[in-house]
Structure formats: structure tokens, C-alpha cells
C-alpha atoms as a PDB file:
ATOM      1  CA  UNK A   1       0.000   0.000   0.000  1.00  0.00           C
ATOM      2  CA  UNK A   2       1.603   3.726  -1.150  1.00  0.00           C
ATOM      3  CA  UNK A   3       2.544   5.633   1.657  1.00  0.00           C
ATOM      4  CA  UNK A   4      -0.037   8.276   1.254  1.00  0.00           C
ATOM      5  CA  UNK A   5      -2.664   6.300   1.564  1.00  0.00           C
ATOM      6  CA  UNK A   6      -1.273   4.546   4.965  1.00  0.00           C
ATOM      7  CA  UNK A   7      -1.135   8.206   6.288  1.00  0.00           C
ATOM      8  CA  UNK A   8      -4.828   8.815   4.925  1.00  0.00           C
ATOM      9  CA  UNK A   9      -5.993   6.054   7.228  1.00  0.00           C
ATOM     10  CA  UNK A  10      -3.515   6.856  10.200  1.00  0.00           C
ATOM     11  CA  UNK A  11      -5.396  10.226  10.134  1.00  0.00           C
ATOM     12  CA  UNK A  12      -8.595   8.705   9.336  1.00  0.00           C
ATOM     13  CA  UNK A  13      -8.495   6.749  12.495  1.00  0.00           C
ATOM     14  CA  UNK A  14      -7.640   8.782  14.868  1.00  0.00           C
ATOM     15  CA  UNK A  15     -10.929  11.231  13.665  1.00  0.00           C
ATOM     16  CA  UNK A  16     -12.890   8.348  14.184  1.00  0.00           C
ATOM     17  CA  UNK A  17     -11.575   7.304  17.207  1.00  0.00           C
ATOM     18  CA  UNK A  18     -12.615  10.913  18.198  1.00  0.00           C
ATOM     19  CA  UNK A  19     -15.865  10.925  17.060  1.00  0.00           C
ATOM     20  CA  UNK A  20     -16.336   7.437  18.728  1.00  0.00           C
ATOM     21  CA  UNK A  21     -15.692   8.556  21.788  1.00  0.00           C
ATOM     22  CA  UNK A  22     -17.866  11.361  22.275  1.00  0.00           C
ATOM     23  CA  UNK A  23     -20.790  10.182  20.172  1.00  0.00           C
ATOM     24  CA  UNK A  24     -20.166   7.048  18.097  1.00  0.00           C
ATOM     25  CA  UNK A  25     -20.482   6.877  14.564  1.00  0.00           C
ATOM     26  CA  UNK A  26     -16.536   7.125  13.860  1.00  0.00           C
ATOM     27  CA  UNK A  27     -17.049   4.424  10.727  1.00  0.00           C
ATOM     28  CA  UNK A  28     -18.377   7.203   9.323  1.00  0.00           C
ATOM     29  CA  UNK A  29     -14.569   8.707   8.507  1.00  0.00           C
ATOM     30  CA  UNK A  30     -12.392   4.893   8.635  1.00  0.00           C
ATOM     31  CA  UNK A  31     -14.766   2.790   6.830  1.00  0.00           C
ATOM     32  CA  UNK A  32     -15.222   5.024   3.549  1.00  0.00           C
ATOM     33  CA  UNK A  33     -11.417   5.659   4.597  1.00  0.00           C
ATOM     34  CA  UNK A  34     -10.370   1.980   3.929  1.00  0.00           C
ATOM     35  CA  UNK A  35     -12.466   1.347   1.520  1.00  0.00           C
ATOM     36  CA  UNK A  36     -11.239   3.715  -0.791  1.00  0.00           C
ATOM     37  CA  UNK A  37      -7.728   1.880  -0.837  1.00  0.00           C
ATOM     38  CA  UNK A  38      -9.449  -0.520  -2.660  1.00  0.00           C
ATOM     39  CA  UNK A  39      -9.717  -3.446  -0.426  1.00  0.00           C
ATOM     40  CA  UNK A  40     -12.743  -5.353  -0.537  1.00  0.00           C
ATOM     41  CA  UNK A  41     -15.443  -4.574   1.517  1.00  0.00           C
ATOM     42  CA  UNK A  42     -15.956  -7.446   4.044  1.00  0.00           C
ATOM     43  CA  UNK A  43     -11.832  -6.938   4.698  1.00  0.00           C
ATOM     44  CA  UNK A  44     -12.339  -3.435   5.493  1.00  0.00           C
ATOM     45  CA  UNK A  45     -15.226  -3.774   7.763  1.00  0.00           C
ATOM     46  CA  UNK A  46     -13.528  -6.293   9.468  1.00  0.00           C
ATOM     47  CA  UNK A  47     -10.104  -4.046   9.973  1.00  0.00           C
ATOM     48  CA  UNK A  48     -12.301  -1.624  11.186  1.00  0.00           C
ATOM     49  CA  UNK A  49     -13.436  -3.292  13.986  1.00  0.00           C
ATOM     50  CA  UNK A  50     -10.046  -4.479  14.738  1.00  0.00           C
ATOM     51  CA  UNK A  51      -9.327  -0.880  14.955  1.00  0.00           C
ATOM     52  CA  UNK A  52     -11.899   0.533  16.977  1.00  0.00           C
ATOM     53  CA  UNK A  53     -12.002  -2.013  19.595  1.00  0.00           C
ATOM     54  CA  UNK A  54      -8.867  -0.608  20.865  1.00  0.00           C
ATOM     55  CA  UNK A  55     -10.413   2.802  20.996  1.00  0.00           C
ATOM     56  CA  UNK A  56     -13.618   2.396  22.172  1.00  0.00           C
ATOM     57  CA  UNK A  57     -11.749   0.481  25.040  1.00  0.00           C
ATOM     58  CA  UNK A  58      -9.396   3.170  25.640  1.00  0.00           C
ATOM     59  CA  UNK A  59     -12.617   5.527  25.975  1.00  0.00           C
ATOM     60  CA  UNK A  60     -14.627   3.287  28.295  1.00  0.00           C
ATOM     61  CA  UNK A  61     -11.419   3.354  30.764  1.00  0.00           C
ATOM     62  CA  UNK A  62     -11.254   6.919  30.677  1.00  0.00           C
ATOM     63  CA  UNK A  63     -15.194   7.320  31.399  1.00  0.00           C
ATOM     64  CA  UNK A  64     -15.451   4.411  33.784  1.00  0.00           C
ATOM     65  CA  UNK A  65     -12.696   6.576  35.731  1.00  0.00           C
ATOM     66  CA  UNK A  66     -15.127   9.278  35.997  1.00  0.00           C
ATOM     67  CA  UNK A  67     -18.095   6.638  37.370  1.00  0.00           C
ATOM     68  CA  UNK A  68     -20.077   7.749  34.371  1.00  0.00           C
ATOM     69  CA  UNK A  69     -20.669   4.094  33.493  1.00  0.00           C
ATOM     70  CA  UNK A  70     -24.208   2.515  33.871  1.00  0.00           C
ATOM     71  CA  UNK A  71     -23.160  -0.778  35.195  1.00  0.00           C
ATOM     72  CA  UNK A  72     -26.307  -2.012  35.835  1.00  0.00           C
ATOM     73  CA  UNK A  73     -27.090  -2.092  31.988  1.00  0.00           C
ATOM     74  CA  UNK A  74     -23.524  -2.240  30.183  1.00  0.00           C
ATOM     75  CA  UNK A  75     -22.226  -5.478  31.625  1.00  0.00           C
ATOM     76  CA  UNK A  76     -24.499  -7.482  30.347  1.00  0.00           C
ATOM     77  CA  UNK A  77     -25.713  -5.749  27.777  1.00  0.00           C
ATOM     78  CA  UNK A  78     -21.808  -6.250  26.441  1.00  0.00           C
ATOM     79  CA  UNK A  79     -22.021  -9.520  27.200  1.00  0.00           C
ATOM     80  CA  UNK A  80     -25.338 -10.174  25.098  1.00  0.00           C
ATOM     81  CA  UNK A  81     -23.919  -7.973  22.619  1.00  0.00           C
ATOM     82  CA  UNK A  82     -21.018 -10.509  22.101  1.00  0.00           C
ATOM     83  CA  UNK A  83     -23.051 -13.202  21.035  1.00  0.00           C
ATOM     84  CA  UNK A  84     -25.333 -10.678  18.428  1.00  0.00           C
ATOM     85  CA  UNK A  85     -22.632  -8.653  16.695  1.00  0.00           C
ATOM     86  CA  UNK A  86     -21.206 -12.163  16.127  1.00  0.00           C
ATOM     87  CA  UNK A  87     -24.394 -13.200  14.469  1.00  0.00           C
ATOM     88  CA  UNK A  88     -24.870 -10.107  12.693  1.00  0.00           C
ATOM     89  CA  UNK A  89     -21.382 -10.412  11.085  1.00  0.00           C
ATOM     90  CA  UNK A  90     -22.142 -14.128  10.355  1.00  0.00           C
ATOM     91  CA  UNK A  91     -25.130 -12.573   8.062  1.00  0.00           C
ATOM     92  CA  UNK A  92     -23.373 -10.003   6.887  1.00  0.00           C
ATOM     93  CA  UNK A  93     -22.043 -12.591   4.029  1.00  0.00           C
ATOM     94  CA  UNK A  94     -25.990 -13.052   2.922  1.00  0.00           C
ATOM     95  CA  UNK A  95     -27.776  -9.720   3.792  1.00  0.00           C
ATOM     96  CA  UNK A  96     -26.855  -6.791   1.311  1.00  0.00           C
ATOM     97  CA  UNK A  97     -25.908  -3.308   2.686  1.00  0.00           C
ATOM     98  CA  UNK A  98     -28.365  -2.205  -0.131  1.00  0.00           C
ATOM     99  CA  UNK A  99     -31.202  -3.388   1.552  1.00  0.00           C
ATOM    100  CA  UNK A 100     -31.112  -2.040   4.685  1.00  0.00           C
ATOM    101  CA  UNK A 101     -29.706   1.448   4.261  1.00  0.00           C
ATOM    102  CA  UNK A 102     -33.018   2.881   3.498  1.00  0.00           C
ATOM    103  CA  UNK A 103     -34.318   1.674   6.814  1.00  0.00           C
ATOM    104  CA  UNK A 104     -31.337   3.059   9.113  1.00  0.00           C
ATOM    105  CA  UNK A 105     -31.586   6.736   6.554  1.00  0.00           C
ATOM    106  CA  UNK A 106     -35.504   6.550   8.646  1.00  0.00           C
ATOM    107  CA  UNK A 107     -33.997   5.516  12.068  1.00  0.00           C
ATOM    108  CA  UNK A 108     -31.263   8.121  11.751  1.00  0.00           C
ATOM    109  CA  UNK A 109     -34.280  10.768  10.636  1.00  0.00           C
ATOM    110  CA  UNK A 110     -36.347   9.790  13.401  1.00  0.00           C
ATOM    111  CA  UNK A 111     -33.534  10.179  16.332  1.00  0.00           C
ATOM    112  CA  UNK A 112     -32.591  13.774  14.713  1.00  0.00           C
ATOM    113  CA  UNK A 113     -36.131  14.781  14.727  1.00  0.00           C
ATOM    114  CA  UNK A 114     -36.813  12.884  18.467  1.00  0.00           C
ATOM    115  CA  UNK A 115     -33.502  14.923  20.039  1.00  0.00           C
ATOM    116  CA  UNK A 116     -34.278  18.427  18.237  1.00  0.00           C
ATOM    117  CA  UNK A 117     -37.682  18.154  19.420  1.00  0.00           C
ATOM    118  CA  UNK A 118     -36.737  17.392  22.746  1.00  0.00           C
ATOM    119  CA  UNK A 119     -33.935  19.829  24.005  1.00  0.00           C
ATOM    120  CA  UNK A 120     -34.090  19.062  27.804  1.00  0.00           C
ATOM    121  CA  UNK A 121     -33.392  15.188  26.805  1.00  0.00           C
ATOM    122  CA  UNK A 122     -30.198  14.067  27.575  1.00  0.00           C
ATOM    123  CA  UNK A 123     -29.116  17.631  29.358  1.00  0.00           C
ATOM    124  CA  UNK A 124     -29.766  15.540  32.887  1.00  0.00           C
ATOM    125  CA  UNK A 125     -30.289  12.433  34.561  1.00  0.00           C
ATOM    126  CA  UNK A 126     -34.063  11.612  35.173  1.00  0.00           C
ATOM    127  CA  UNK A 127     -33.876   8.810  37.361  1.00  0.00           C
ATOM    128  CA  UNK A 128     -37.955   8.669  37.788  1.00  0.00           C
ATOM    129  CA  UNK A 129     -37.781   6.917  34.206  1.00  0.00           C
ATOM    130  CA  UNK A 130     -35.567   4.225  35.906  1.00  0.00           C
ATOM    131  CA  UNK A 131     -37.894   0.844  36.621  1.00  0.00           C
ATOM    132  CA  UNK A 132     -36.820  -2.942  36.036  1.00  0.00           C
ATOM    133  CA  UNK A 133     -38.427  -3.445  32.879  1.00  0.00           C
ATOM    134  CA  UNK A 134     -36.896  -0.139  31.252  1.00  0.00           C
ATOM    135  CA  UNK A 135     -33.636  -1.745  32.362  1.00  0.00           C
ATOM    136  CA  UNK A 136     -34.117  -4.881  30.771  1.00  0.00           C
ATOM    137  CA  UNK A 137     -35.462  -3.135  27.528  1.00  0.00           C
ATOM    138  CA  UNK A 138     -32.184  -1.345  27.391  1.00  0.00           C
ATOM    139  CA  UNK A 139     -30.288  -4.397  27.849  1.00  0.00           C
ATOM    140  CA  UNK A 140     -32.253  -6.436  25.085  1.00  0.00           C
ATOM    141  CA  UNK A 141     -32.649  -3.078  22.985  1.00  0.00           C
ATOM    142  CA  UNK A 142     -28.470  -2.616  23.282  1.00  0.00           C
ATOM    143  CA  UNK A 143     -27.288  -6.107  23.338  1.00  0.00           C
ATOM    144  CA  UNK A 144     -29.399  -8.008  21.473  1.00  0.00           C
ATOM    145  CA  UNK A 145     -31.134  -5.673  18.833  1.00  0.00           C
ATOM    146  CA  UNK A 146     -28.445  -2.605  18.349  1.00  0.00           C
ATOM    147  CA  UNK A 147     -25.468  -5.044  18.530  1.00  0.00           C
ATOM    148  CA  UNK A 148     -26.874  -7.517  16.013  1.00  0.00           C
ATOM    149  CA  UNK A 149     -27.171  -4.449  13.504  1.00  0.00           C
ATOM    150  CA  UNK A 150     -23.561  -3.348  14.451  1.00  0.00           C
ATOM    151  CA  UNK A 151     -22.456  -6.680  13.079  1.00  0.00           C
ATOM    152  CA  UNK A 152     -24.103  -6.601   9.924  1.00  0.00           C
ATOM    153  CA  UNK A 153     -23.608  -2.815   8.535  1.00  0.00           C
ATOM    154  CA  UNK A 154     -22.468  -0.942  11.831  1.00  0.00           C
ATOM    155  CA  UNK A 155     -22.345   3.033  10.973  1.00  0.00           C
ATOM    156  CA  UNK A 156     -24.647   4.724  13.458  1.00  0.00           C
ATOM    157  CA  UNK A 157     -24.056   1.943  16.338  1.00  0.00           C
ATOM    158  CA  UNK A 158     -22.761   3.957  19.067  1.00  0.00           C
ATOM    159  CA  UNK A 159     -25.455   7.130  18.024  1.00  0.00           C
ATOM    160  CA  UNK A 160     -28.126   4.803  18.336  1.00  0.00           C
ATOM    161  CA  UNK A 161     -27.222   2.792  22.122  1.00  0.00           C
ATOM    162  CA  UNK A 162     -26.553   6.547  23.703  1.00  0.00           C
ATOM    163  CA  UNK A 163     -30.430   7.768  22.226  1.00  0.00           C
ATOM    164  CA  UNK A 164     -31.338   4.319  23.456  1.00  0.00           C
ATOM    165  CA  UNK A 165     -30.124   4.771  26.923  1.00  0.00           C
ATOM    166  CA  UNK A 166     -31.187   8.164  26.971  1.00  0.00           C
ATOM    167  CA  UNK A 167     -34.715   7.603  26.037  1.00  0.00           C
ATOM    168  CA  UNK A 168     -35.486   4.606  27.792  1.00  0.00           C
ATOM    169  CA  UNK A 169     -33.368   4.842  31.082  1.00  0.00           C
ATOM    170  CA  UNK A 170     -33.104   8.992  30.907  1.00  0.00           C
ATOM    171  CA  UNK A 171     -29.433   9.099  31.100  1.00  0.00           C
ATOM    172  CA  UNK A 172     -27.767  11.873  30.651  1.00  0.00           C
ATOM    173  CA  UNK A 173     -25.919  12.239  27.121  1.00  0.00           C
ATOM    174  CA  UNK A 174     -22.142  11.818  29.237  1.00  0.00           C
ATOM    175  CA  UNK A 175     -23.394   8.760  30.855  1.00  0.00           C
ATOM    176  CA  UNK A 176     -24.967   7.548  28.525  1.00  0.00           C
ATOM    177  CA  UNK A 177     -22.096   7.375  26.019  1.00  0.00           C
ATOM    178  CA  UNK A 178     -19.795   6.205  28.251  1.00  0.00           C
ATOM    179  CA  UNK A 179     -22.460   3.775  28.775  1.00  0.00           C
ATOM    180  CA  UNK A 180     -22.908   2.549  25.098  1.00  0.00           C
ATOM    181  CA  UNK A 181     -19.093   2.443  25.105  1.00  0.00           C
ATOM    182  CA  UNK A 182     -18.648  -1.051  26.750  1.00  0.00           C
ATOM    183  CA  UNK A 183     -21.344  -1.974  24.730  1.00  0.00           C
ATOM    184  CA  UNK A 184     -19.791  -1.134  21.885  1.00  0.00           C
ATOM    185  CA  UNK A 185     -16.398  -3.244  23.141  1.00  0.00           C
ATOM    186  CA  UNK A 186     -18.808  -5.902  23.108  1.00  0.00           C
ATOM    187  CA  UNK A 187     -20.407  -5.924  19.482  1.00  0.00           C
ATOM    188  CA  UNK A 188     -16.616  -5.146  18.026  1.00  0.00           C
ATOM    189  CA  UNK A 189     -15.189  -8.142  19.700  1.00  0.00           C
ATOM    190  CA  UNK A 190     -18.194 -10.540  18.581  1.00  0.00           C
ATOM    191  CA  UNK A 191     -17.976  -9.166  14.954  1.00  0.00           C
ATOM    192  CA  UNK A 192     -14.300  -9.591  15.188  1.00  0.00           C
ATOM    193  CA  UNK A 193     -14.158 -12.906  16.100  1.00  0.00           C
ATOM    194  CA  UNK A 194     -16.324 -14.085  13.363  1.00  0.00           C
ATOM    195  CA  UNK A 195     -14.259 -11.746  10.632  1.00  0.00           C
ATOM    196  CA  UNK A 196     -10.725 -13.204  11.922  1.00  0.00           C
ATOM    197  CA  UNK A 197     -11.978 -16.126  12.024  1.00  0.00           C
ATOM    198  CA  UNK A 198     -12.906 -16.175   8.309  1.00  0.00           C
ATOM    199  CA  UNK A 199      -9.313 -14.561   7.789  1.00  0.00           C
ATOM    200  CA  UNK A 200     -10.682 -11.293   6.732  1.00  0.00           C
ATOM    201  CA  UNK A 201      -8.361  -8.835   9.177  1.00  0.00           C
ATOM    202  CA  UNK A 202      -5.642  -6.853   7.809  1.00  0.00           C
ATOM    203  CA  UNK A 203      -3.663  -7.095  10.904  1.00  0.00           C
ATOM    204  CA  UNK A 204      -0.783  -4.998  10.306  1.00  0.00           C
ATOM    205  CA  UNK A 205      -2.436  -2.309   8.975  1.00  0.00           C
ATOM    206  CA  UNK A 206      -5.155  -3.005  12.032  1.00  0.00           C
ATOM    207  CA  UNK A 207      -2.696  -2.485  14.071  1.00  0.00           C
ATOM    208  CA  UNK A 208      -1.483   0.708  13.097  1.00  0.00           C
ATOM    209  CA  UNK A 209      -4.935   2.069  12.986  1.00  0.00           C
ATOM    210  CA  UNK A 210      -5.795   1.219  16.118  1.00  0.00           C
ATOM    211  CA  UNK A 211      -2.663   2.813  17.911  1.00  0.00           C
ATOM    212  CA  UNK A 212      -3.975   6.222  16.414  1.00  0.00           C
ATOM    213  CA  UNK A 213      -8.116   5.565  17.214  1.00  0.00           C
ATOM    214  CA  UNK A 214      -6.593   5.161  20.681  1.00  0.00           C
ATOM    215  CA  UNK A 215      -5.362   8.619  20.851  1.00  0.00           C
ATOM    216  CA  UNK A 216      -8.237  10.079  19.014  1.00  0.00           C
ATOM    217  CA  UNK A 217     -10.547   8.093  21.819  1.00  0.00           C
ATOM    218  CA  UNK A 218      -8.637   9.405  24.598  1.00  0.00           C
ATOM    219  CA  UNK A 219      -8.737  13.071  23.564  1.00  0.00           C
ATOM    220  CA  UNK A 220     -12.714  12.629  22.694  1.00  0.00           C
ATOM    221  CA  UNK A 221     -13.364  11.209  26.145  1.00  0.00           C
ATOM    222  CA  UNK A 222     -11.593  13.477  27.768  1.00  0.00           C
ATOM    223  CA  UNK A 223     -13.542  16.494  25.943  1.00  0.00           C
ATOM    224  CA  UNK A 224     -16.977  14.964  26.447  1.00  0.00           C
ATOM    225  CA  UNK A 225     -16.408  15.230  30.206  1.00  0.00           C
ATOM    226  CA  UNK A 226     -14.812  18.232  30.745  1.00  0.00           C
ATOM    227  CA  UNK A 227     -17.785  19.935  28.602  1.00  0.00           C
ATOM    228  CA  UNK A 228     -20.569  18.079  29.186  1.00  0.00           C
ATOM    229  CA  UNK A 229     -24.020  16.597  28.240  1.00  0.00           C
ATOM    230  CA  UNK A 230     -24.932  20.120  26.021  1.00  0.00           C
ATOM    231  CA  UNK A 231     -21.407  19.354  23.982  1.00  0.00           C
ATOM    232  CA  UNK A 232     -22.289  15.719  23.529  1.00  0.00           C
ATOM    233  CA  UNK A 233     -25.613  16.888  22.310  1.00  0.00           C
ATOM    234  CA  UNK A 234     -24.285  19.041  19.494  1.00  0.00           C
ATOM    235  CA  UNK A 235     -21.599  16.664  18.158  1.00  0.00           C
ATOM    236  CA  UNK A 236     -24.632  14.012  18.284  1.00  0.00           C
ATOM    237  CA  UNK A 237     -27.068  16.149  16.161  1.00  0.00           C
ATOM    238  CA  UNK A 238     -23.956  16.351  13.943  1.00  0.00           C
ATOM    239  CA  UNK A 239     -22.769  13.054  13.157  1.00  0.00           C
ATOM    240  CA  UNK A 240     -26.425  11.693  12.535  1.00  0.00           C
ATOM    241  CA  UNK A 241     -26.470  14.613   9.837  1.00  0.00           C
ATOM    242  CA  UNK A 242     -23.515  13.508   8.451  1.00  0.00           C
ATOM    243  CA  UNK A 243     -24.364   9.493   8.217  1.00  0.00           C
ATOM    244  CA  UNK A 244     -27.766  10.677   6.659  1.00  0.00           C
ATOM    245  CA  UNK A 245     -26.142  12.749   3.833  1.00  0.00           C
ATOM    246  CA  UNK A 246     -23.550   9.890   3.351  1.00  0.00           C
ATOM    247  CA  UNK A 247     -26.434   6.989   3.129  1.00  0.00           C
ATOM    248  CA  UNK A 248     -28.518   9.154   1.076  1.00  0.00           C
ATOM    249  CA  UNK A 249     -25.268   9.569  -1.054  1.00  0.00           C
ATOM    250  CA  UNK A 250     -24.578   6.115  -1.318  1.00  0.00           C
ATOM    251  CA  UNK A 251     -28.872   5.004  -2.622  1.00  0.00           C
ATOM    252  CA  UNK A 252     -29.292   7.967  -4.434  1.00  0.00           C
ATOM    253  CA  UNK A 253     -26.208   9.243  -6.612  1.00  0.00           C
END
């Protein structure tokens, strides 16, 4: 691989690593990013998740230092999500990206419109929303359903579990994507497994990748708790603009 494009993805990763620590949705920059190298696509999904799962590790440490991690729901919604992403990467051989990119362009719509609408969400905890069953939705919503989607197509995963938690559990926005972050360690490792296992991981280049995700990660965790839920909001609202004009790019040009 030329040397330019090594640095492309060096760069590419450490945005996303960024991105996926504040918000989620860093495949956004390192997917198209590997992709455009010209390896095939099942190869660079699978690198990517080789790559993140170093940074979205390196971000849950740094929020789990700051006790902004929902234990409650994240332990075993990670462990659930093991067990789906692995599944959903096992399909992701059979199920074309074609198919369901007009259904997460409507998700993606729907949670812009839902957090606009509702600016107090997400700006505080609302612990009144807190009852067993809305903790074991979360947990099935994050680890079974959310996960199993990360493994076949992924962009949007970590957006979607912090809405999720939000919504259902009335997290704040910092807890809540600290929260979705050891999910997300979860669906990367059970995707990961299945992809290495089929030989699809560029490890080398992986590798590489991930050193600079983790240093993107760390400086994104460390901004989304010095400036709080109203920061997370913004970068939220602007990442789920982004993936919709890139889907929308991708069904309609």
C-alpha cells in the first residue's frame, strides 16, 4: 500500500476514534477511509473493527474513571452484545448493505427529529424513568437488537445505544455514552471474532490504525467530560447529519 494512503488512514483513524468517543459513529470517517484503498469490503469492515475495539476500550477506561458508566445495563448488555454482533457479522455474508440502508436513513431521521424536538433530553439524569423493565429493555434493545445491527452494517451503532439509553433509562448524554461504550467493546469483539476467524483482518495495517483511534478516543473522552451533556448533544445532532447525507449519497447518486 503507497505511503499516502497509509497516512490517509492513520489520520482517518484517529478522527474516528474521536468521534467514537464522544458520540459514536466514527465508521463514518475509517470505513469510507479503507475502503477507498481498494480493499474489498468485508476486509475493510472487518479491519475496522479491529481498529476501533482498541479505541472504544481506551474511551470506556477513561469514562469508567469518571463513574459515568451505567453498570447495571452495560455489563451485560456487552455480554449479550457478544453473542449478536457475532451473528450479525455471520449474516453479513448473505444480507446486502443495499437493503437495509433505506431503513437506518428513517432511524437516523427519526432520532434527529426525536432529540431536536426534545432539548431538555439528555441535558440531565431523570432517574424517575428508571424501573426494572426499562432496564431490561435497554439491555435487550443494546445487546441483542443494536449489537446484532452493528455486526451486519455498523455506521450509526454507538449514536443509536446513547439515544437508546437516553430515552429509555433517561441518562444523561455523558453517561450515557460512556455507557454505550462497553457496549460497543462488546459488538466489536463478537464481529471480530467471526471476521478473523474467516481470515478477513488486515492485521498490520489493524494495528497501526488502532494505535492512532486510541489517541483520538482518549482526547474525545476526555472532551466529552470536561464539557458536558450540552457538547455531547451538538456533536450528536452532527454526526447523525452527516451518516444521513452519506447513506442518502450512497442510494441515491
Amino acid at each position: 500500500m503507497p505511503l499516502e494512503q497509509v497516512l490517509m488512514l492513520l489520520c482517518a483513524a484517529a478522527g474516528a476514534g474521536w468521534v467514537d468517543a464522544v458520540v459514536g459513529g466514527g465508521g463514518l470517517l475509517q470505513l469510507p477511509a479503507i475502503m477507498v484503498t481498494g480493499m474489498p469490503t468485508v476486509e475493510a469492515m472487518a479491519t475496522n473493527k479491529f481498529s476501533s475495539v482498541f479505541g472504544t476500550a481506551s474511551a470506556a477506561v477513561a469514562y469508567a474513571r469518571s463513574a459515568k458508566v451505567d453498570r447495571q445495563v452495560a455489563l451485560p448488555g456487552a455480554t449479550l452484545a457478544v453473542l449478536s454482533a457475532g451473528l450479525g457479522a455471520w449474516a453479513a455474508a448473505s444480507i446486502s448493505a443495499e437493503v437495509l440502508r433505506p431503513a437506518v436513513m428513517v432511524v437516523l431521521l427519526a432520532v434527529a427529529a426525536f432529540v431536536t424536538l426534545r432539548p431538555a433530553m439528555g441535558a440531565a439524569p431523570e432517574p424517575h424513568l428508571r424501573t426494572r423493565g426499562r432496564v431490561i429493555a435497554a439491555v435487550a434493545t443494546a445487546g441483542a437488537g443494536i449489537a446484532f445491527y452493528d455486526g451486519i452494517l455498523g455506521p450509526g451503532t454507538g449514536t443509536f445505544l446513547i439515544v437508546a439509553f437516553t430515552a429509555i433509562l433517561g441518562l444523561d448524554f455523558v453517561s450515557a455514552s460512556a455507557s454505550a461504550k462497553i457496549i460497543n467493546i462488546g459488538t466489536n469483539l463478537g464481529a471480530l471474532l467471526v471476521f478473523g476467524a474467516q481470515g478477513h483482518v488486515q492485521w498490520a495495517l489493524g494495528l497501526g490504525m488502532a494505535v492512532c483511534n486510541v489517541a483520538g478516543a482518549q482526547l474525545g473522552a476526555r472532551m466529552a467530560l470536561r464539557r458536558g451533556a450540552a457538547f455531547v448533544r451538538v456533536v450528536l445532532l452532527g454526526v447523525v447529519a452527516a451518516m444521513v447525507v452519506r447513506l442518502g449519497w450512497q442510494e441515491f447518486a
